[in-house]
Protein backbone atom coordinates (compact mmCIF):
# COMPACT_ATOMS: atom_id res chain seq x y z
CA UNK A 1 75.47 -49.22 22.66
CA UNK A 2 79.18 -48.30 22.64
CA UNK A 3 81.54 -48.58 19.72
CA UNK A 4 85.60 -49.21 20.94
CA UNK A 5 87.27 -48.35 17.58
CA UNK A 6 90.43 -50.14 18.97
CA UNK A 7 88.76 -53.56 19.63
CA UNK A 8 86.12 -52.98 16.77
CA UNK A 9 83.45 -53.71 19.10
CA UNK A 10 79.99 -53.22 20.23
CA UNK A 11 78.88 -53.11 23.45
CA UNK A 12 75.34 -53.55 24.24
CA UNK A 13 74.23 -50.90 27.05
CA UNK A 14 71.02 -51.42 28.97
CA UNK A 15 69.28 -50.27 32.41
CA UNK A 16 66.13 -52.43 32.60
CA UNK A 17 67.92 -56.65 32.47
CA UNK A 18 65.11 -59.15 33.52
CA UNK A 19 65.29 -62.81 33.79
CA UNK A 20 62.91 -64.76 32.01
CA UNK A 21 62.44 -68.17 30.62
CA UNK A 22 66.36 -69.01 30.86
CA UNK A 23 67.02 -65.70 29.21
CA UNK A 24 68.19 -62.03 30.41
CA UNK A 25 66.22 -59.56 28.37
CA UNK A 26 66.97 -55.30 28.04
CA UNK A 27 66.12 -52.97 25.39
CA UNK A 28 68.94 -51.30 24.31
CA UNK A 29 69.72 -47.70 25.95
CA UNK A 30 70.21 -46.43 22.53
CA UNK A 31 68.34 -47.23 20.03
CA UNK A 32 64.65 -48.85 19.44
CA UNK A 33 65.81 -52.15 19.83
CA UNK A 34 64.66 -55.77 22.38
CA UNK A 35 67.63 -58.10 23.00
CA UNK A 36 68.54 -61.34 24.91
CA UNK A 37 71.25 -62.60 26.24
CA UNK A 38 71.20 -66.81 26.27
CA UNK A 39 72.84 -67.60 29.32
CA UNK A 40 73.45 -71.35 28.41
CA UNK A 41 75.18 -70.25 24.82
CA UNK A 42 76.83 -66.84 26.56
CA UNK A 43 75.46 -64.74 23.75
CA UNK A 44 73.27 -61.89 22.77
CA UNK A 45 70.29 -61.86 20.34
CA UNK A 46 68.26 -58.78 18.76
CA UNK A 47 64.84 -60.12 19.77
CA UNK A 48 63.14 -57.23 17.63
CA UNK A 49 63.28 -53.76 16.65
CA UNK A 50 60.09 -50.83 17.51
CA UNK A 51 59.76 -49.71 14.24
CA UNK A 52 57.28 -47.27 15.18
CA UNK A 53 59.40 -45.55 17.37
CA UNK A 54 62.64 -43.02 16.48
CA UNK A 55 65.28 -45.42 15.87
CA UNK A 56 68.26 -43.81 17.96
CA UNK A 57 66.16 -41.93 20.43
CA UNK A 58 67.42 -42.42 23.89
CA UNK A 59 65.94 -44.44 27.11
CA UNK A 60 62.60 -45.72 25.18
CA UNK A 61 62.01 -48.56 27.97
CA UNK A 62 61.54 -48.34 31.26
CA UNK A 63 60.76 -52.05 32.74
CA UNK A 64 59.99 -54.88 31.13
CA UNK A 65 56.79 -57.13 32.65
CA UNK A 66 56.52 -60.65 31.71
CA UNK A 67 53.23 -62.24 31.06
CA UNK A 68 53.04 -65.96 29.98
CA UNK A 69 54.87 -65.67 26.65
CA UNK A 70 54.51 -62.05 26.30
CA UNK A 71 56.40 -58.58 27.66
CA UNK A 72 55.29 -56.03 28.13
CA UNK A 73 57.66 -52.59 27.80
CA UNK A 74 56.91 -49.63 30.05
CA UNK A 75 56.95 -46.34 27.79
CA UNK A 76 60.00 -44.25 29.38
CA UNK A 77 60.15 -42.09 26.31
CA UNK A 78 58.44 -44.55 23.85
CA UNK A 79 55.32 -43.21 22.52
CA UNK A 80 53.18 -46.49 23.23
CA UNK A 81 53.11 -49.35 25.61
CA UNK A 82 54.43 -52.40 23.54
CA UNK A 83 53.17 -56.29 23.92
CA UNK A 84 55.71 -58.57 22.38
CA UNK A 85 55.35 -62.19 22.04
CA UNK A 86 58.13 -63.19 22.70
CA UNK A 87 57.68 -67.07 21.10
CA UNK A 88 56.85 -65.07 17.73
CA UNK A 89 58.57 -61.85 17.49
CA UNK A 90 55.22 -59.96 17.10
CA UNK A 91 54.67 -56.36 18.30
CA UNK A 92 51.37 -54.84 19.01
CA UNK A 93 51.40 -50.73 20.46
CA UNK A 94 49.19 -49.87 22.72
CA UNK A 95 47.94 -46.17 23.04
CA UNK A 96 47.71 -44.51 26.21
CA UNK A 97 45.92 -40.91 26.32
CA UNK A 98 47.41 -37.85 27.44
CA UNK A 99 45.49 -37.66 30.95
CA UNK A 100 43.24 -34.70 31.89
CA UNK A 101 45.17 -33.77 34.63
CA UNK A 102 48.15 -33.45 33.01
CA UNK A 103 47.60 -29.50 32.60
CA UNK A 104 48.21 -29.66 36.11
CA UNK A 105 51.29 -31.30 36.59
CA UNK A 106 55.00 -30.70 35.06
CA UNK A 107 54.53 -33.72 32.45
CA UNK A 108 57.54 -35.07 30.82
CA UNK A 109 56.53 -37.08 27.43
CA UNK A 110 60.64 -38.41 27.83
CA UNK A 111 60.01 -39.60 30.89
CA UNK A 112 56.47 -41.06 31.17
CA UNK A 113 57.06 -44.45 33.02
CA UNK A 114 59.90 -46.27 34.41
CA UNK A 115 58.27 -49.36 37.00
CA UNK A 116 55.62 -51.80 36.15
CA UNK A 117 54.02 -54.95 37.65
CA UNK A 118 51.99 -57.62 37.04
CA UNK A 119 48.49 -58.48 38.33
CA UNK A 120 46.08 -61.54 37.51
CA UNK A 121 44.88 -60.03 33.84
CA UNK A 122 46.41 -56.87 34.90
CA UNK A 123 49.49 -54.92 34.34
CA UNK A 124 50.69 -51.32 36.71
CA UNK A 125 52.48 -48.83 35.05
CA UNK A 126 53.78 -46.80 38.07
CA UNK A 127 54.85 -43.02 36.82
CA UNK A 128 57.85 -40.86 37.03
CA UNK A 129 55.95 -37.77 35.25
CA UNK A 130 52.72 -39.23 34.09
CA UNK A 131 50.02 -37.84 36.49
CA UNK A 132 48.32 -41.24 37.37
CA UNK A 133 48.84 -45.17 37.50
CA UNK A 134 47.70 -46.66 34.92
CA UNK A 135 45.68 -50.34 34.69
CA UNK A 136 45.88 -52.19 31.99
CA UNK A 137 44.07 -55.32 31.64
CA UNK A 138 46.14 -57.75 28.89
CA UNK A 139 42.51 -59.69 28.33
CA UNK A 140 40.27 -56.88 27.24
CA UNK A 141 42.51 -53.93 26.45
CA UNK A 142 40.80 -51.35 28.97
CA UNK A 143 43.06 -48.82 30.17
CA UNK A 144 41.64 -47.31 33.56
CA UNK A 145 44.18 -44.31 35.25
CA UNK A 146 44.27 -43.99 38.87
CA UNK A 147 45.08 -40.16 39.77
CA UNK A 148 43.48 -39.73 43.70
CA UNK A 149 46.50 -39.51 45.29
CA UNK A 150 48.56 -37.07 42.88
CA UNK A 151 46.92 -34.00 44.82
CA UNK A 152 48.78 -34.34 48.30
CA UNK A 153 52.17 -34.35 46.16
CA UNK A 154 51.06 -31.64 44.41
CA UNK A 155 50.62 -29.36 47.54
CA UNK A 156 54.26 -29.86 47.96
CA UNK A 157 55.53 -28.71 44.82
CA UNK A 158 57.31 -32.37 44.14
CA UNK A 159 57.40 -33.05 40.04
CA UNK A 160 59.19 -36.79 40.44
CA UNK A 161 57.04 -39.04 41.29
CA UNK A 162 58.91 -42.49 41.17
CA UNK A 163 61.35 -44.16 39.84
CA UNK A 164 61.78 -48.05 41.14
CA UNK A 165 59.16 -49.78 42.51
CA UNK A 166 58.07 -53.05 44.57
CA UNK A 167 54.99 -55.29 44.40
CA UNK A 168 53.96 -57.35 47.63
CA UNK A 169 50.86 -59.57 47.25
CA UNK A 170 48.03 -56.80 45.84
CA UNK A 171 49.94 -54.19 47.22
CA UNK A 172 52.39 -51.77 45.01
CA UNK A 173 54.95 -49.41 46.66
CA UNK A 174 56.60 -46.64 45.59
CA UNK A 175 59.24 -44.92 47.40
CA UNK A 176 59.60 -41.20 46.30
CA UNK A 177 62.16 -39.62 44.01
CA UNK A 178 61.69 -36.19 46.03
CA UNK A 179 60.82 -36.46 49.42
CA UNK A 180 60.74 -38.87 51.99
CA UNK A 181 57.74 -40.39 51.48
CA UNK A 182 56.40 -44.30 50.16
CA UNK A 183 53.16 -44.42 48.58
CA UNK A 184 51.26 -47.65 48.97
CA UNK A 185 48.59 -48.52 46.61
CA UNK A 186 46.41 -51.32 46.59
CA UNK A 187 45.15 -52.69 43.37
CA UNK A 188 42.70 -54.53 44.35
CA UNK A 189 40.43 -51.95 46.36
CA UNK A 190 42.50 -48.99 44.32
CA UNK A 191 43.02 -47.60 48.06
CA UNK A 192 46.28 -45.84 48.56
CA UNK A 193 47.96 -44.10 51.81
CA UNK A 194 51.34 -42.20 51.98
CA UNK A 195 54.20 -42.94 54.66
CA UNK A 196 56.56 -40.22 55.65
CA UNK A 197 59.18 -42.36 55.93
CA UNK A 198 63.26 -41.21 56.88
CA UNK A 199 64.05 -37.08 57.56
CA UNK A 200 64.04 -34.47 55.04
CA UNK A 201 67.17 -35.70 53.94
CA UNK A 202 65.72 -38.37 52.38
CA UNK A 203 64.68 -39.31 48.72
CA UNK A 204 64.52 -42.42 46.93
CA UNK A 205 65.57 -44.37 44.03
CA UNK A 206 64.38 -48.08 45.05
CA UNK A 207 62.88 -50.71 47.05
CA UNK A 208 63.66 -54.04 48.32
CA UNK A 209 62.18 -56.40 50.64
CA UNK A 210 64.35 -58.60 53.31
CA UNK A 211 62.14 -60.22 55.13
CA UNK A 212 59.79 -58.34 57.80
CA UNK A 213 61.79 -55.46 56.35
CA UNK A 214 62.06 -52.69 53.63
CA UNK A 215 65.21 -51.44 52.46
CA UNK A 216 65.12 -48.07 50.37
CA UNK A 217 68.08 -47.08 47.91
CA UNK A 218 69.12 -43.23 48.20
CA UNK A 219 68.70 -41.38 45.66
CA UNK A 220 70.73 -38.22 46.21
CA UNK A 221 72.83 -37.49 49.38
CA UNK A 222 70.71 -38.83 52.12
CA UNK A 223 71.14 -42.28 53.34
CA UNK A 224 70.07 -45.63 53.29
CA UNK A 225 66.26 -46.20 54.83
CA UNK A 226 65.46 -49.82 56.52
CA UNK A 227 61.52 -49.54 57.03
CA UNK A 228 58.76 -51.58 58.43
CA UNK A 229 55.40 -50.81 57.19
CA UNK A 230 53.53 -52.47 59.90
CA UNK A 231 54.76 -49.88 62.23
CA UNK A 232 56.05 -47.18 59.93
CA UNK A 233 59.57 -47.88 62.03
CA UNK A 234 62.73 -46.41 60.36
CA UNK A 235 66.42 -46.74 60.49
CA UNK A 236 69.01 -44.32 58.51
CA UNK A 237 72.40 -45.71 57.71
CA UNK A 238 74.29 -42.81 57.10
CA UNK A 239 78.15 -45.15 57.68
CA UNK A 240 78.96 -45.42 54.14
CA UNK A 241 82.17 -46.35 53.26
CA UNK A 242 85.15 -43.96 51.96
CA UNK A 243 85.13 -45.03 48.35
CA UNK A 244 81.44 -43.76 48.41
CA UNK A 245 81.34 -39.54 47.30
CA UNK A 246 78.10 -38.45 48.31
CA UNK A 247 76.27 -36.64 44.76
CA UNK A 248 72.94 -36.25 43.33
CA UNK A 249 71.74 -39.26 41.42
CA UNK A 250 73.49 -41.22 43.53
CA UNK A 251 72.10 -44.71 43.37
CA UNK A 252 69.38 -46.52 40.36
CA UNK A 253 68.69 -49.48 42.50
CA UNK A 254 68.79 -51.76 45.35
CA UNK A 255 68.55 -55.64 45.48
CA UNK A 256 68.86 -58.49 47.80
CA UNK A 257 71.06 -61.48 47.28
CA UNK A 258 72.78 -63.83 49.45
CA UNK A 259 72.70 -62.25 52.52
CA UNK A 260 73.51 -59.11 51.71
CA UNK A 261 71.57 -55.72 50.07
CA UNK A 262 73.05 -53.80 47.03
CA UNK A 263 72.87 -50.60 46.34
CA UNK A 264 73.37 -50.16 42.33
CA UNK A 265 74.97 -46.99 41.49
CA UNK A 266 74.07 -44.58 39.02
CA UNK A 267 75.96 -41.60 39.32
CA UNK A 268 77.95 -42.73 42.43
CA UNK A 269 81.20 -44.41 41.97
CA UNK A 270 80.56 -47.35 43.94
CA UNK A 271 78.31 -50.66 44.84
CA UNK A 272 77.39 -50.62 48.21
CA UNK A 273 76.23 -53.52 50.27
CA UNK A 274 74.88 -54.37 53.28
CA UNK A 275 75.47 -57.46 55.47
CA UNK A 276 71.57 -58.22 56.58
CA UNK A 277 73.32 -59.62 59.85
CA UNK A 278 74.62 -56.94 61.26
CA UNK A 279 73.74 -53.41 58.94
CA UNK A 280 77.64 -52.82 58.22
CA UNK A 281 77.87 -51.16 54.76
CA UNK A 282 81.20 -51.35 52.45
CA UNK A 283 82.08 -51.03 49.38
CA UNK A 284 81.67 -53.92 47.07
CA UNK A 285 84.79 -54.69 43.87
CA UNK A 286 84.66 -50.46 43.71
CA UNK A 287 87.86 -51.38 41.51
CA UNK A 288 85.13 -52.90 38.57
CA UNK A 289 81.88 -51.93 39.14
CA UNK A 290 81.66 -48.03 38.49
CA UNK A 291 78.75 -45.72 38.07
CA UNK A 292 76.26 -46.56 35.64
CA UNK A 293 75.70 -50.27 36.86
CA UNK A 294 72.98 -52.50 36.72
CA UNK A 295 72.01 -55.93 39.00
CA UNK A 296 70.37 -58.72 37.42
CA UNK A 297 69.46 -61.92 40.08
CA UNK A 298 69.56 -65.09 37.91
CA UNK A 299 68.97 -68.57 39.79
CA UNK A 300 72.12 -68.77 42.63
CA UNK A 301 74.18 -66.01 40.68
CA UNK A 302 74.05 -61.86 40.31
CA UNK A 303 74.84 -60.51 37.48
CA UNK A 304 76.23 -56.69 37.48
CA UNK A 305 76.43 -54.67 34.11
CA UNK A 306 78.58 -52.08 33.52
CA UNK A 307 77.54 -49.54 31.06
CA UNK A 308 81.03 -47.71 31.08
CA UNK A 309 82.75 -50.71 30.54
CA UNK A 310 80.28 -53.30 28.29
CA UNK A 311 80.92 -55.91 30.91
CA UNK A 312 79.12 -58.07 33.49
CA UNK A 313 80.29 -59.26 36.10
CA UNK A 314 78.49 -62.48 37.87
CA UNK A 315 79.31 -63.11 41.18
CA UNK A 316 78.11 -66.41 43.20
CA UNK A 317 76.61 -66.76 46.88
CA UNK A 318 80.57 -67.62 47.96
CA UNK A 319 81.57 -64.70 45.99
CA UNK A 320 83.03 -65.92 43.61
CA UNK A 321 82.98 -63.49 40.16
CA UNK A 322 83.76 -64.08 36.02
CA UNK A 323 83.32 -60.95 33.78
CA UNK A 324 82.01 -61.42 30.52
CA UNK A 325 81.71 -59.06 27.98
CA UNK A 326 78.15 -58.05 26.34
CA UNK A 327 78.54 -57.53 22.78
CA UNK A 328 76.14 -56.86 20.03
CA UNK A 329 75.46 -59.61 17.36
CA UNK A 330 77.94 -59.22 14.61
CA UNK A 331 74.90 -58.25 12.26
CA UNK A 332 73.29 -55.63 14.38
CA UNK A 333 77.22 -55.02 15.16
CA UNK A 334 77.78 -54.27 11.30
CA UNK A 335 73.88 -52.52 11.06
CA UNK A 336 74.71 -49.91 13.01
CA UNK A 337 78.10 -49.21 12.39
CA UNK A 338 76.77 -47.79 9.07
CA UNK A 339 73.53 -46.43 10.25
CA UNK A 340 75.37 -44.15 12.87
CA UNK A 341 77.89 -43.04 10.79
CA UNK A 342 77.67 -39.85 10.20
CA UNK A 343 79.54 -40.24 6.58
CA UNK A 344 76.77 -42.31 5.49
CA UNK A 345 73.50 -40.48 6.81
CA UNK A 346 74.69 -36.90 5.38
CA UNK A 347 76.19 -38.37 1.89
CA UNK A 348 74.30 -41.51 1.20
CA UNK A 349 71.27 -40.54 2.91
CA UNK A 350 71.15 -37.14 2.26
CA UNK A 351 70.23 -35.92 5.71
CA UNK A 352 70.39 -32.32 6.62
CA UNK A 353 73.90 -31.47 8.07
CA UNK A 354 74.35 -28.64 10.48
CA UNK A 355 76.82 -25.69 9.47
CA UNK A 356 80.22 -26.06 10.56
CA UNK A 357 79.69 -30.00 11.13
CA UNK A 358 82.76 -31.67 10.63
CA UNK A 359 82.20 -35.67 9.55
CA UNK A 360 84.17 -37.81 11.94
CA UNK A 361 84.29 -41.41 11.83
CA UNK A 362 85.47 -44.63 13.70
CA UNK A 363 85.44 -47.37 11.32
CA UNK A 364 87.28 -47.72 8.02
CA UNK A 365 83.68 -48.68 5.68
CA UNK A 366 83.03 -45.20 6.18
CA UNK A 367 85.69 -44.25 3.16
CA UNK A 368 84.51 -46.21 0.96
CA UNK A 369 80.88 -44.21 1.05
CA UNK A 370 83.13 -41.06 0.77
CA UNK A 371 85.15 -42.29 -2.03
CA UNK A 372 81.88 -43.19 -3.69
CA UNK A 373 80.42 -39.87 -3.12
CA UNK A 374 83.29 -38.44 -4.37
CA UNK A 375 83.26 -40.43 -8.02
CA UNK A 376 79.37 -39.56 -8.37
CA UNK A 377 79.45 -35.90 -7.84
């Protein structure tokens, strides 16, 4: 979320929007909290809160994997895997074990899982630092973990694993987050085999499929990968164009839509895309989408959120775009306002306050809990 003092508004911020039964739902970068956004009523709703988890820790929720009428939320830094249901609002946690082989590996508890998929009774949690996939089946609770293929990355040193991920038919894949390799793993027969796919250069962020055809974001400076598994052929497109700065971090995603593939930025200042015709790459409205952007496909449209700006922008198959803003419901709006002020934690709440903290504030409720403080003490 992101307060604008000026406009007294809050803008919902977000990196995992899925469409679902009419509805785009994201957890809240912030804060422990599920919302929707009701595209027929162009408004946002707090679905539910994670009570269980540290209310303003960062990134909880990786994906978000739809079941019938229940989600399931991939445990980024969360400390479980969460079912919702989403006709009721209830919230069951889900424990997942600290794996034997994590002595081995350079775990990250912050960044367990960021991908997931759905299976028959199944869901795939695909890890960025967990070592192992992890099965889940949604009809009898067992939890089986899938670890075989972490020892050829460990012979080269990599401590990424993955970070977006695709399913086709039984089979998951994963491009990698340091190196140039896609892992493919097959859930029904739990076989797996590793491409090398792209030059050293390469890493990845993401995975799309256009047909016959793969197409892999970049995830630092090296370029964009179109792959065929079939033959393990590759193509680097390395003719970006000169609004793109090459940097690390570079790009979060990669989608098809309309003819063209888009490469979502996350450090980078600009959306790329690709004409599937012909492989030329420009840059796509660099002049309001800016790093820190997320694609959502919804029926004919895309929609693009901004987290720098607290805006979407929905663009047609003609091209055609309207920017909307996403704001927080005037009740979380006024929840949080007070609940991340620091005014009212240190003198109403009596949290610790560190020495040589000085109390700063951006909306005006925050005197009246000084003034208050003030006539008590």
């Amino acid at each position: 979320m992101r307060y604008e003092p000026q406009a007294d508004k809050y803008y919902l911020t977000a990196e995992n929007f899925m469409f679902y039964q009419n509805k785009i739902w994201f957890s809240e970068i912030q804060c422990n909290e599920l919302y929707y956004y009701d595209i027929q009523q162009q408004n946002s709703h707090l679905a539910c809160k994670f009570h269980d988890e540290v209310e303003y820790q960062t990134r909880l929720f990786g994906d978000l994997i739809p079941v019938e009428d229940k989600l399931y939320m991939t445990p980024y830094a969360a400390g479980k895997l969460y079912e919702v249901d989403i006709a009721t609002g209830n919230i069951r946690g889900i424990e997942i074990d600290l794996h034997p082989k994590t002595v081995k590996h350079l775990y990250n508890e912050a960044v367990k899982f960021l991908s997931g998929h759905a299976y028959k009774d199944c869901i795939y949690l695909m890890p960025v630092s967990y070592p192992a996939i992890i099965e889940y089946n949604c009809l009898t609770g067992k939890i089986s973990y899938y670890d075989e293929w972490i020892s050829q990355l460990e012979e080269s040193q990599r401590g990424v694993f993955f970070r977006k991920t695709i399913m086709v038919g039984s089979k998951i894949y994963a491009p990698g987050c340091m190196g140039n390799y896609v892992l493919e793993f097959d859930v029904e027969t739990k076989q797996y085999h590793f491409f090398e796919v792209g030059d050293k250069t390469c890493s990845y962020s993401s995975i799309c499929q256009v047909g016959e055809w793969f197409w892999l974001s970049p995830r630092g400076r090296g370029p964009i990968v179109k792959w065929k598994v079939d033959t393990n052929q590759w193509e680097a497109y390395r003719n970006f164009p000169a609004a793109y700065v090459p940097c690390e971090f570079s790009y979060a995603d990669i989608v098809y839509f309309g003819g063209y593939i888009y490469c979502i930025p996350l450090s980078s200042k600009v959306v790329m895309r690709i004409e599937e015709r012909n492989n030329l790459i420009e840059s796509f409205y660099a002049e309001k989408l800016h790093a820190q952007v997320n694609a959502c496909i919804v029926n004919h449209k895309i929609y693009f959120f901004s987290r720098m700006t607290g805006e979407m922008m929905i663009v047609d198959a003609e091209g055609n775009y309207e920017c909307r803003e996403l704001l927080m419901p005037e009740k979380q709006k006024q929840y949080h306002q007070k609940n991340t002020s620091g005014t009212y934690r240190v003198l109403v709440k009596n949290e610790p306050q560190k020495e040589g903290d000085i109390l700063q504030e951006d909306y005006s409720e925050a005197l009246n809990d000084y003034l208050q403080y003030v006539l008590q003490n």
